[in-house]
PDB file of N, CA and C in Angstrom:
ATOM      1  N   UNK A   1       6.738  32.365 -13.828  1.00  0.00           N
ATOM      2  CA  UNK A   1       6.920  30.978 -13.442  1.00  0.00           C
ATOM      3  C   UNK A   1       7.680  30.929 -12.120  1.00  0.00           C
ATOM      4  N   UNK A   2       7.374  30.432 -11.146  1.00  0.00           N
ATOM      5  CA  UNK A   2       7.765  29.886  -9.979  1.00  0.00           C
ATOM      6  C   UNK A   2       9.073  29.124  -9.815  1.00  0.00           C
ATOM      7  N   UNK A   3      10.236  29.193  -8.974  1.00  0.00           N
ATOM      8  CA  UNK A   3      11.524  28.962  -9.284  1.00  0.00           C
ATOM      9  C   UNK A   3      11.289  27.675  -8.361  1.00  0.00           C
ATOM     10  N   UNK A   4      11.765  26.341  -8.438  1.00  0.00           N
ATOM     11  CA  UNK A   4      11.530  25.549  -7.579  1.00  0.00           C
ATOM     12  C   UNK A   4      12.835  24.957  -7.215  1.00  0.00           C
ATOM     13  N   UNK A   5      13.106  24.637  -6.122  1.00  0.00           N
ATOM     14  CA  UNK A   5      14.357  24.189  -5.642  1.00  0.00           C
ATOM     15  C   UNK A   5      14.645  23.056  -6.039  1.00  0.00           C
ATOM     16  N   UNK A   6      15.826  22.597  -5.799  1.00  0.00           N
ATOM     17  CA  UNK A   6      16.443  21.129  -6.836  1.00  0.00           C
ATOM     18  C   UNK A   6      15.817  19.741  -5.940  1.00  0.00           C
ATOM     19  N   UNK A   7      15.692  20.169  -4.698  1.00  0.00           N
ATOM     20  CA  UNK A   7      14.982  19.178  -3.682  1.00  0.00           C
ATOM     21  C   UNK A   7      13.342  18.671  -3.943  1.00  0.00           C
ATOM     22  N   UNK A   8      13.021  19.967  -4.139  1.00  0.00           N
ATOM     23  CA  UNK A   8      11.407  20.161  -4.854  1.00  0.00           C
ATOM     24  C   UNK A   8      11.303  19.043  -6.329  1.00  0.00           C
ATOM     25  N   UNK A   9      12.287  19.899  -7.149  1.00  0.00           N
ATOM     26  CA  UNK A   9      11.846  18.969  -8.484  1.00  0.00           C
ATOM     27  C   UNK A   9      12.295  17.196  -8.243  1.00  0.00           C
ATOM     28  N   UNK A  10      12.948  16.931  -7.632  1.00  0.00           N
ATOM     29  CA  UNK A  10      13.685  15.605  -7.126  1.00  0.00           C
ATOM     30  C   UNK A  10      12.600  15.018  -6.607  1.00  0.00           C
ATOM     31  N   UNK A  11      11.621  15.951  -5.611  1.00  0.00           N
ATOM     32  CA  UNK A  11      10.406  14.993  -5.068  1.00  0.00           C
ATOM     33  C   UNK A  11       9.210  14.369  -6.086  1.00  0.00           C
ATOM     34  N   UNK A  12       9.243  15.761  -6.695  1.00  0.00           N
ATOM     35  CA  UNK A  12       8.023  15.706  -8.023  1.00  0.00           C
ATOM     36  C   UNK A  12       8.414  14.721  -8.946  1.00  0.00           C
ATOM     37  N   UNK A  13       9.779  14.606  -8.856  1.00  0.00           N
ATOM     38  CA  UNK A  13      10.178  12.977  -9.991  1.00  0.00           C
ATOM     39  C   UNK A  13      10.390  12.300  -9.851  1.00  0.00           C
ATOM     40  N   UNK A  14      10.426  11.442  -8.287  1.00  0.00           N
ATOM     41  CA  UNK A  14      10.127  10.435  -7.760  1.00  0.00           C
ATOM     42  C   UNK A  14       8.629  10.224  -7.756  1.00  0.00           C
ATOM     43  N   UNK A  15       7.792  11.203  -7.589  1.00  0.00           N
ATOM     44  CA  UNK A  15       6.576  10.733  -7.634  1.00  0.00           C
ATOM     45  C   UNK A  15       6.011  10.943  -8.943  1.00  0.00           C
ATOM     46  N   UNK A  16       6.175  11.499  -9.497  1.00  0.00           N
ATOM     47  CA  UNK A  16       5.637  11.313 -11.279  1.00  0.00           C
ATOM     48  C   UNK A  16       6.563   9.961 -11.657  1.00  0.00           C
ATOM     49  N   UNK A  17       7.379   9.482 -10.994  1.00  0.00           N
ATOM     50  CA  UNK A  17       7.850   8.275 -11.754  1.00  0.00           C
ATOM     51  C   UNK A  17       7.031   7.363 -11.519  1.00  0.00           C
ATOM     52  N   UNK A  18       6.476   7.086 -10.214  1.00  0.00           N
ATOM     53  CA  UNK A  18       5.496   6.113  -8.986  1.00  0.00           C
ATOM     54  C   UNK A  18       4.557   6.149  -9.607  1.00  0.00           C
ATOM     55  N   UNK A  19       4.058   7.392 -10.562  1.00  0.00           N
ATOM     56  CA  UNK A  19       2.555   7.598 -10.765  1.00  0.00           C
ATOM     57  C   UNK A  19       2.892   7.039 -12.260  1.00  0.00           C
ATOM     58  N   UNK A  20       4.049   7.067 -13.472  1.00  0.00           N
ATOM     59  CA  UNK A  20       4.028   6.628 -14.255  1.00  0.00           C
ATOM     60  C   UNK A  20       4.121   4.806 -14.432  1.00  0.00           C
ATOM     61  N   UNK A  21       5.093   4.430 -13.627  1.00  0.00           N
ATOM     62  CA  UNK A  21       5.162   3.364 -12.904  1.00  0.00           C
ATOM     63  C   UNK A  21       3.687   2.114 -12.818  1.00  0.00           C
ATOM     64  N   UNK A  22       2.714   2.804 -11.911  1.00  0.00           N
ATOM     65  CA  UNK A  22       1.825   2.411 -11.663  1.00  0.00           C
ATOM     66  C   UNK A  22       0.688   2.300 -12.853  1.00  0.00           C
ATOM     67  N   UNK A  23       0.309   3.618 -13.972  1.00  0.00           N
ATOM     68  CA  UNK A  23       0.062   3.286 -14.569  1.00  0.00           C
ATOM     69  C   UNK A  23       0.419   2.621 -16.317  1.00  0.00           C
ATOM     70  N   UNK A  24       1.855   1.845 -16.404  1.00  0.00           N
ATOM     71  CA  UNK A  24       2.469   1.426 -17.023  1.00  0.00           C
ATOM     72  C   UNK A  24       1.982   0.317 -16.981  1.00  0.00           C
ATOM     73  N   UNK A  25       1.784  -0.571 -15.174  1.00  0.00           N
ATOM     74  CA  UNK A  25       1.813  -1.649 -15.041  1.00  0.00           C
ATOM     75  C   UNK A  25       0.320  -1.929 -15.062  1.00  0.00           C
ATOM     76  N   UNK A  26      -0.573  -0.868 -15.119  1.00  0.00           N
ATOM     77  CA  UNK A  26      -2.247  -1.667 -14.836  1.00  0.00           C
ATOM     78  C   UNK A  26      -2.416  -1.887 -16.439  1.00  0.00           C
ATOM     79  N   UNK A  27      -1.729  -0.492 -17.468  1.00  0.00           N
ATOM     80  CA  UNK A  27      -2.031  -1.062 -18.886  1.00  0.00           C
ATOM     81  C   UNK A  27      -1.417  -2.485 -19.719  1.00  0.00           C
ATOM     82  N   UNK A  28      -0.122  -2.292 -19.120  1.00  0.00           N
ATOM     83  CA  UNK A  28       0.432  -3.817 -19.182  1.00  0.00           C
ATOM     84  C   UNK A  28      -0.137  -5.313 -18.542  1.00  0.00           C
ATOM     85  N   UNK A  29      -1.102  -5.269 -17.478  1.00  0.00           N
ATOM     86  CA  UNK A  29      -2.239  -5.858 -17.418  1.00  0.00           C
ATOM     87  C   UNK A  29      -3.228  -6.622 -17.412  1.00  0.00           C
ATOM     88  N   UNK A  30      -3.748  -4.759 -18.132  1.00  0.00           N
ATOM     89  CA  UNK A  30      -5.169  -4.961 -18.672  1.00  0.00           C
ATOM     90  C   UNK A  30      -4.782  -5.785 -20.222  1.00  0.00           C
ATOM     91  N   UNK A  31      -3.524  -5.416 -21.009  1.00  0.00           N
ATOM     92  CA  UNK A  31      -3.548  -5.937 -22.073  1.00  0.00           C
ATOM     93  C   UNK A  31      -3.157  -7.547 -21.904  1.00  0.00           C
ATOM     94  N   UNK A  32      -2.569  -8.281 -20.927  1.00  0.00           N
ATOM     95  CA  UNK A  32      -2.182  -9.799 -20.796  1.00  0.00           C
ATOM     96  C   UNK A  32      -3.567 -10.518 -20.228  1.00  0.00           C
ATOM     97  N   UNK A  33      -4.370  -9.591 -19.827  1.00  0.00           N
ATOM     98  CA  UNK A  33      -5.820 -10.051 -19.552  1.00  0.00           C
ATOM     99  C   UNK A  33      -6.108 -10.151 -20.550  1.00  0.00           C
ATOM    100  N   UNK A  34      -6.836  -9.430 -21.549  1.00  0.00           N
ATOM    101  CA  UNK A  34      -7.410  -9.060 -22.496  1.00  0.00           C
ATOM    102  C   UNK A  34      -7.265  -9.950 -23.882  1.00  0.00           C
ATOM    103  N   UNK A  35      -6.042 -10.311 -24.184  1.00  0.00           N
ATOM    104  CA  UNK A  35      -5.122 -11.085 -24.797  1.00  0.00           C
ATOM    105  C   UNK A  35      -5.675 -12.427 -24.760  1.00  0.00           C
ATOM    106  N   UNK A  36      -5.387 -12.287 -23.449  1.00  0.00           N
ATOM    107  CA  UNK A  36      -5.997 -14.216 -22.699  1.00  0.00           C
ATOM    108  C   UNK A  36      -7.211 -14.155 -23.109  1.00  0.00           C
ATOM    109  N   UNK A  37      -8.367 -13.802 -22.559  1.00  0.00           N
ATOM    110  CA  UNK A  37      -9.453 -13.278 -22.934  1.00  0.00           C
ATOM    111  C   UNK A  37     -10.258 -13.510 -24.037  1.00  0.00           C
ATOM    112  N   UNK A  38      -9.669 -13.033 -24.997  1.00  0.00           N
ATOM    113  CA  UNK A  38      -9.635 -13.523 -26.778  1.00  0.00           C
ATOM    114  C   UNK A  38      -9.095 -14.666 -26.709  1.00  0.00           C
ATOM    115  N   UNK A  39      -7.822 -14.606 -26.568  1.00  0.00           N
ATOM    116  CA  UNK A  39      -7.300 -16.315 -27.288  1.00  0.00           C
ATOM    117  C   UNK A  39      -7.927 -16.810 -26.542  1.00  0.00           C
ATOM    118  N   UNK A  40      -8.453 -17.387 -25.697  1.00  0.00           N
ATOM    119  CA  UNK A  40      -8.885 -18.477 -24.703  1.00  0.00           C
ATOM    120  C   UNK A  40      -9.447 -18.062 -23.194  1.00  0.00           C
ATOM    121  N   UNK A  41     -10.744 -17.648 -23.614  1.00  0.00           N
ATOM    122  CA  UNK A  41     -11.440 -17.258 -22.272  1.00  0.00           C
ATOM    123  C   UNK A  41     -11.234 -18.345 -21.052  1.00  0.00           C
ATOM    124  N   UNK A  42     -11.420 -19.253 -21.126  1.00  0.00           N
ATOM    125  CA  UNK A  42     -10.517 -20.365 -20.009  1.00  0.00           C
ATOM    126  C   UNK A  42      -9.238 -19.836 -19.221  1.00  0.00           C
ATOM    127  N   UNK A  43      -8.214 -19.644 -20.445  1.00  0.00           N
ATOM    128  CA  UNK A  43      -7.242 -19.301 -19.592  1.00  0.00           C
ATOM    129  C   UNK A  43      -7.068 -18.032 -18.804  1.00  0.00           C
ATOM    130  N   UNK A  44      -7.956 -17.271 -18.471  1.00  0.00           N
ATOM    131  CA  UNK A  44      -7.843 -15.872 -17.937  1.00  0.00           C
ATOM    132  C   UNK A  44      -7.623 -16.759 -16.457  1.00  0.00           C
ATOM    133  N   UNK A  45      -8.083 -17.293 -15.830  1.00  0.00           N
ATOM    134  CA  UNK A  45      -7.943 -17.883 -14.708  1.00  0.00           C
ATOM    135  C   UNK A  45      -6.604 -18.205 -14.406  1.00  0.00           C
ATOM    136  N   UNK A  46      -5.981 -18.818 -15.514  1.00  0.00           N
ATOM    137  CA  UNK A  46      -4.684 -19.180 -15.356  1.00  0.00           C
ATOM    138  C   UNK A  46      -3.547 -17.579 -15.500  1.00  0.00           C
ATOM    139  N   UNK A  47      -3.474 -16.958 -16.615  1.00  0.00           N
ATOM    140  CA  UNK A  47      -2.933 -15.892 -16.861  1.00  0.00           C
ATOM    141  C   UNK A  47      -3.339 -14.516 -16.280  1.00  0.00           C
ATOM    142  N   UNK A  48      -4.094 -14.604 -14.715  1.00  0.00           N
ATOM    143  CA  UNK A  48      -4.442 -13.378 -14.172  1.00  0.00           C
ATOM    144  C   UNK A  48      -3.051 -13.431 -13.280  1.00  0.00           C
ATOM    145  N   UNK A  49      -2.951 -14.743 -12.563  1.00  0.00           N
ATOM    146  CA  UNK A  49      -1.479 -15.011 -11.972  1.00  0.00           C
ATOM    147  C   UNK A  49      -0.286 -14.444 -12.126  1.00  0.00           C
ATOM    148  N   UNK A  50       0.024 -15.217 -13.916  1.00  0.00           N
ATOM    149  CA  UNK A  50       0.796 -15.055 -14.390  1.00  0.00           C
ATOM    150  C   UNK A  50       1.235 -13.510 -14.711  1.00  0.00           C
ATOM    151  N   UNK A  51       0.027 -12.848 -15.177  1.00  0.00           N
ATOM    152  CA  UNK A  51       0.254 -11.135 -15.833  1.00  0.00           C
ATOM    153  C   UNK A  51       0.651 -10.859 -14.790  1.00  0.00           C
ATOM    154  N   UNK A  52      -0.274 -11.111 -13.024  1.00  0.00           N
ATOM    155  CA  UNK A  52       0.356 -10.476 -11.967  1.00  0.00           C
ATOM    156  C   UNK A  52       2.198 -10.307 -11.892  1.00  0.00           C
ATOM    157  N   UNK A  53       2.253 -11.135 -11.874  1.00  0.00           N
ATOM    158  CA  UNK A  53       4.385 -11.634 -12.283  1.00  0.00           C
ATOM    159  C   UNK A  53       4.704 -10.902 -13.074  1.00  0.00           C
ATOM    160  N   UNK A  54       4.387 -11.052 -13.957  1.00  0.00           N
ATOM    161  CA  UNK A  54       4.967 -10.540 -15.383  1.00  0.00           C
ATOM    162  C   UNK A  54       5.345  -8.828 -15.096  1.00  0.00           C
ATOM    163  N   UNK A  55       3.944  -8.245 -14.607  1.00  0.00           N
ATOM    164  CA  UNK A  55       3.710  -7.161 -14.571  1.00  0.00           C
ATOM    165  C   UNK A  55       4.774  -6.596 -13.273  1.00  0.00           C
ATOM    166  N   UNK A  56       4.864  -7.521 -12.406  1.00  0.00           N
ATOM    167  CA  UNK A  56       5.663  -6.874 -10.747  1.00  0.00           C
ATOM    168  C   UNK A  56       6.962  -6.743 -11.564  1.00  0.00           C
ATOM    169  N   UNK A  57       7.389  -8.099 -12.168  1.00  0.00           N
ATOM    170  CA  UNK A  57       8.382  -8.284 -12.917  1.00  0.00           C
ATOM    171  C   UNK A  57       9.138  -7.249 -13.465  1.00  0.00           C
ATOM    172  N   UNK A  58       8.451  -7.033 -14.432  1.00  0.00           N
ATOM    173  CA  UNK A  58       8.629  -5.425 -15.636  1.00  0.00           C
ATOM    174  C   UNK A  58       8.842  -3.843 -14.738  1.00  0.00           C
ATOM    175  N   UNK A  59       7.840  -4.051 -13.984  1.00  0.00           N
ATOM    176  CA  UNK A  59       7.848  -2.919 -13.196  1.00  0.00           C
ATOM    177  C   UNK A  59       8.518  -2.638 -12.157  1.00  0.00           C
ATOM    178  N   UNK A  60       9.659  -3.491 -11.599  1.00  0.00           N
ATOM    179  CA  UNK A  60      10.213  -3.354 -10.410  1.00  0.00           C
ATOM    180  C   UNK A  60      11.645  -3.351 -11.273  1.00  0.00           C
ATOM    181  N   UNK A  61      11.897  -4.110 -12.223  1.00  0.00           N
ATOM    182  CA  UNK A  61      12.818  -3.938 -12.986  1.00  0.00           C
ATOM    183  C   UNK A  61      13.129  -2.707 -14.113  1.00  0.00           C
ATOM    184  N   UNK A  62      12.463  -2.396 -14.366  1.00  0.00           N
ATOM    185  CA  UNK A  62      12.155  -0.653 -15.088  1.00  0.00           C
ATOM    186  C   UNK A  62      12.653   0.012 -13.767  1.00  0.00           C
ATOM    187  N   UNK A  63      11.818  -0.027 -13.017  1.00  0.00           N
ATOM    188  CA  UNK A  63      11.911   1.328 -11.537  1.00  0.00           C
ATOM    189  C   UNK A  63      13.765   0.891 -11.442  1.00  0.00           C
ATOM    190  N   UNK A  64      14.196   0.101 -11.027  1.00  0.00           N
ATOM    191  CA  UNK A  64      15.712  -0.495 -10.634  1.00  0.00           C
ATOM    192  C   UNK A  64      16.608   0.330 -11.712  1.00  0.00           C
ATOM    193  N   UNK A  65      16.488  -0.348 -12.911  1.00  0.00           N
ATOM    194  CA  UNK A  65      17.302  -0.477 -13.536  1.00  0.00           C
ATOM    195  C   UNK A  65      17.643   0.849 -14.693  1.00  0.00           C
ATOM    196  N   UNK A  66      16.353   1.558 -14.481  1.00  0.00           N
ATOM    197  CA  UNK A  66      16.089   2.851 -15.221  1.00  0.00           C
ATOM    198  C   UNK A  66      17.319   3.527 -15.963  1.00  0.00           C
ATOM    199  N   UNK A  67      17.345   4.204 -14.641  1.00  0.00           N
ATOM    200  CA  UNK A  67      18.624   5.257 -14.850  1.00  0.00           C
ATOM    201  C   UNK A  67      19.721   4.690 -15.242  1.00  0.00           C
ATOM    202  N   UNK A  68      20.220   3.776 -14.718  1.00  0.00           N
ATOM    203  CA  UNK A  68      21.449   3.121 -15.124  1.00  0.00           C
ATOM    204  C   UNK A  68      21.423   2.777 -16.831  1.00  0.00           C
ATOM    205  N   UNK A  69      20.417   2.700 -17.202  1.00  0.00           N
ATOM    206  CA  UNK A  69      20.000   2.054 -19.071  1.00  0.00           C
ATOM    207  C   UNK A  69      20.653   3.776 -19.574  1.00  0.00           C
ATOM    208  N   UNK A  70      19.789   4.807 -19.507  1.00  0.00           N
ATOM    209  CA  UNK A  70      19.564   5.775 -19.672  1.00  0.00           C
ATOM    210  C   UNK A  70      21.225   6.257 -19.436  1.00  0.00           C
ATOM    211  N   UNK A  71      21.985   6.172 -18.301  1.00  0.00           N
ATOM    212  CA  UNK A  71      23.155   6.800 -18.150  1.00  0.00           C
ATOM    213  C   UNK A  71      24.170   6.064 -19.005  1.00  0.00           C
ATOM    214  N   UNK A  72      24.379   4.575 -19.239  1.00  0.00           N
ATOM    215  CA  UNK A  72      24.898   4.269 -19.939  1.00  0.00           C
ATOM    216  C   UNK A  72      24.570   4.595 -21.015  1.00  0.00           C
ATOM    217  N   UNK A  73      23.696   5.057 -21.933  1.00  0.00           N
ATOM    218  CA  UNK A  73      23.073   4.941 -23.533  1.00  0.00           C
ATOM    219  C   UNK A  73      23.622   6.316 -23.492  1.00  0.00           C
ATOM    220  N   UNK A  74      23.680   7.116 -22.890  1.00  0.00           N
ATOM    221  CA  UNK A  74      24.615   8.516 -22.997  1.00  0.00           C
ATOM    222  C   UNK A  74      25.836   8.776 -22.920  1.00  0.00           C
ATOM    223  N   UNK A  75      26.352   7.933 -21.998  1.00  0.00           N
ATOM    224  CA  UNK A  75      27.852   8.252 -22.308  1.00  0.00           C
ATOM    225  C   UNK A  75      28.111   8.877 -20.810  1.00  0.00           C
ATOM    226  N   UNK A  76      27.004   9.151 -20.157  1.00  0.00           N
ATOM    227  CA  UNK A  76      26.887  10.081 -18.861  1.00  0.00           C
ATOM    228  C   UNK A  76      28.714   9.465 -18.256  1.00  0.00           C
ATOM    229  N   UNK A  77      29.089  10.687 -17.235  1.00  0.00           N
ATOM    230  CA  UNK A  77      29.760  10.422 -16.238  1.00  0.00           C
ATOM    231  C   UNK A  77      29.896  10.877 -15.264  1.00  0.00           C
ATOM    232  N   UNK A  78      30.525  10.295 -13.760  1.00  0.00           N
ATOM    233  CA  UNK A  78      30.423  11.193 -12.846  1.00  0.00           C
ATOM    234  C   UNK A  78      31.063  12.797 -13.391  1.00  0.00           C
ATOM    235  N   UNK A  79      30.205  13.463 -12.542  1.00  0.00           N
ATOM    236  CA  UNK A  79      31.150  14.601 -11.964  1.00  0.00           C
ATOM    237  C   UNK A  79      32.070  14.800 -11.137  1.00  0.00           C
ATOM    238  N   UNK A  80      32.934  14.602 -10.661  1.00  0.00           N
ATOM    239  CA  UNK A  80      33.906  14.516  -9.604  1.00  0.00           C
ATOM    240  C   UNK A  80      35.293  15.509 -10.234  1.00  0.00           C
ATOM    241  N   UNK A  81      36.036  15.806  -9.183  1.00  0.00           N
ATOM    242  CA  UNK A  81      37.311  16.019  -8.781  1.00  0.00           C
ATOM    243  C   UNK A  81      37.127  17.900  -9.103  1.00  0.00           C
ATOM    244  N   UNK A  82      38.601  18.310  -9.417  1.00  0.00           N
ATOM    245  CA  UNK A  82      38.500  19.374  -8.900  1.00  0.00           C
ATOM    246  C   UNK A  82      37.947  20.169 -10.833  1.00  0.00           C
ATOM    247  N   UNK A  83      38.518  19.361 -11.659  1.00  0.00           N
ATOM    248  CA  UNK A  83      37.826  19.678 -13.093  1.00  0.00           C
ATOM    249  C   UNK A  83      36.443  20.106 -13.019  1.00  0.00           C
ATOM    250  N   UNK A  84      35.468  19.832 -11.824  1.00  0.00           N
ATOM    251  CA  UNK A  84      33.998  20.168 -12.262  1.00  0.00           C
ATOM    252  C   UNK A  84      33.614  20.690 -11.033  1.00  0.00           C
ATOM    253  N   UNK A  85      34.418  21.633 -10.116  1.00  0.00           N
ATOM    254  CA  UNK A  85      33.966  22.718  -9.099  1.00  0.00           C
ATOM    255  C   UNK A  85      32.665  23.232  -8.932  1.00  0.00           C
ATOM    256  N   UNK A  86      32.928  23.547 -10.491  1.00  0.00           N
ATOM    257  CA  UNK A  86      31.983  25.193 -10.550  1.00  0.00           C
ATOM    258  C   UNK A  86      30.681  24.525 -10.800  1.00  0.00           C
ATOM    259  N   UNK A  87      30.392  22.969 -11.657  1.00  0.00           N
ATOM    260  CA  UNK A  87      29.041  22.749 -11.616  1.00  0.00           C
ATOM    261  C   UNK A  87      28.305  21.890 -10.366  1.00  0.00           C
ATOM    262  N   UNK A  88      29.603  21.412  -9.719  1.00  0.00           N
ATOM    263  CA  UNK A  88      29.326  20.896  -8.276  1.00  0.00           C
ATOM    264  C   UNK A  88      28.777  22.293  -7.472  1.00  0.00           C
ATOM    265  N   UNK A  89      29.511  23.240  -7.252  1.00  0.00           N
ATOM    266  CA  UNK A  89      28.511  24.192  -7.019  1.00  0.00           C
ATOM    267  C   UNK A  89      27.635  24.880  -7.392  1.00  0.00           C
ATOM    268  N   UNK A  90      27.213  25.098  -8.528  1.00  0.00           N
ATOM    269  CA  UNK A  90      25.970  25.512  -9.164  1.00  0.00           C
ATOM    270  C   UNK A  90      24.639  24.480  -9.285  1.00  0.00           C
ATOM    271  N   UNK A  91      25.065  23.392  -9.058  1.00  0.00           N
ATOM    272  CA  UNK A  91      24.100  22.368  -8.895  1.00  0.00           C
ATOM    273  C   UNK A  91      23.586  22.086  -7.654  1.00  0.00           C
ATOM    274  N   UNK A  92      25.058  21.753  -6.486  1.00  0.00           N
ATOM    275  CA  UNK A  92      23.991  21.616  -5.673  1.00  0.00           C
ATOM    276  C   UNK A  92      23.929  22.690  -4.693  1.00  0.00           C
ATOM    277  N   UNK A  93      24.255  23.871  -5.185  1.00  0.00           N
ATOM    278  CA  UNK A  93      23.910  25.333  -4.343  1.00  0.00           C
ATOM    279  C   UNK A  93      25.020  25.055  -3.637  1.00  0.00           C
TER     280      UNK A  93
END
């Protein structure tokens, strides 16, 4: 297996996020289309708008707010001061 640098994997998970991202928001959607669709073929006209919103909505707010959900629900904390040297240098070389 190929050793990849911390810069490397950092790029690959910004863009696997973009690529998860993107298709989060076409299935989220296709299903507020679809929805409409059934209940009331009429309103697809009205709720193609709306899903548009909904969907920027969800998805710009997921991308934002991500990590911060995730770091709080752990307990995460900085690393700082002189207590965490050794993983300040082993991390970032």
């Amino acid at each position: 297996m190929e050793r990849r640098s911390f810069h490397d994997e950092q790029s690959r998970n910004k863009r696997d996020s973009i690529i998860l991202a993107i298709v989060v928001s076409a299935v989220l959607f296709a299903l507020i289309v679809s929805i409409s669709y059934i209940w009331d073929p009429t309103s697809v006209y009205i709720m193609v708008p709306v899903g548009v919103v909904i969907t920027f909505i969800y998805t710009w707010s997921s991308y934002q707010y991500g990590d911060k959900v995730v770091l709080s629900s752990t307990g995460a904390q900085p690393a700082e001061g002189p207590k965490y040297i050794y993983l300040n240098d082993t991390v970032e070389g």
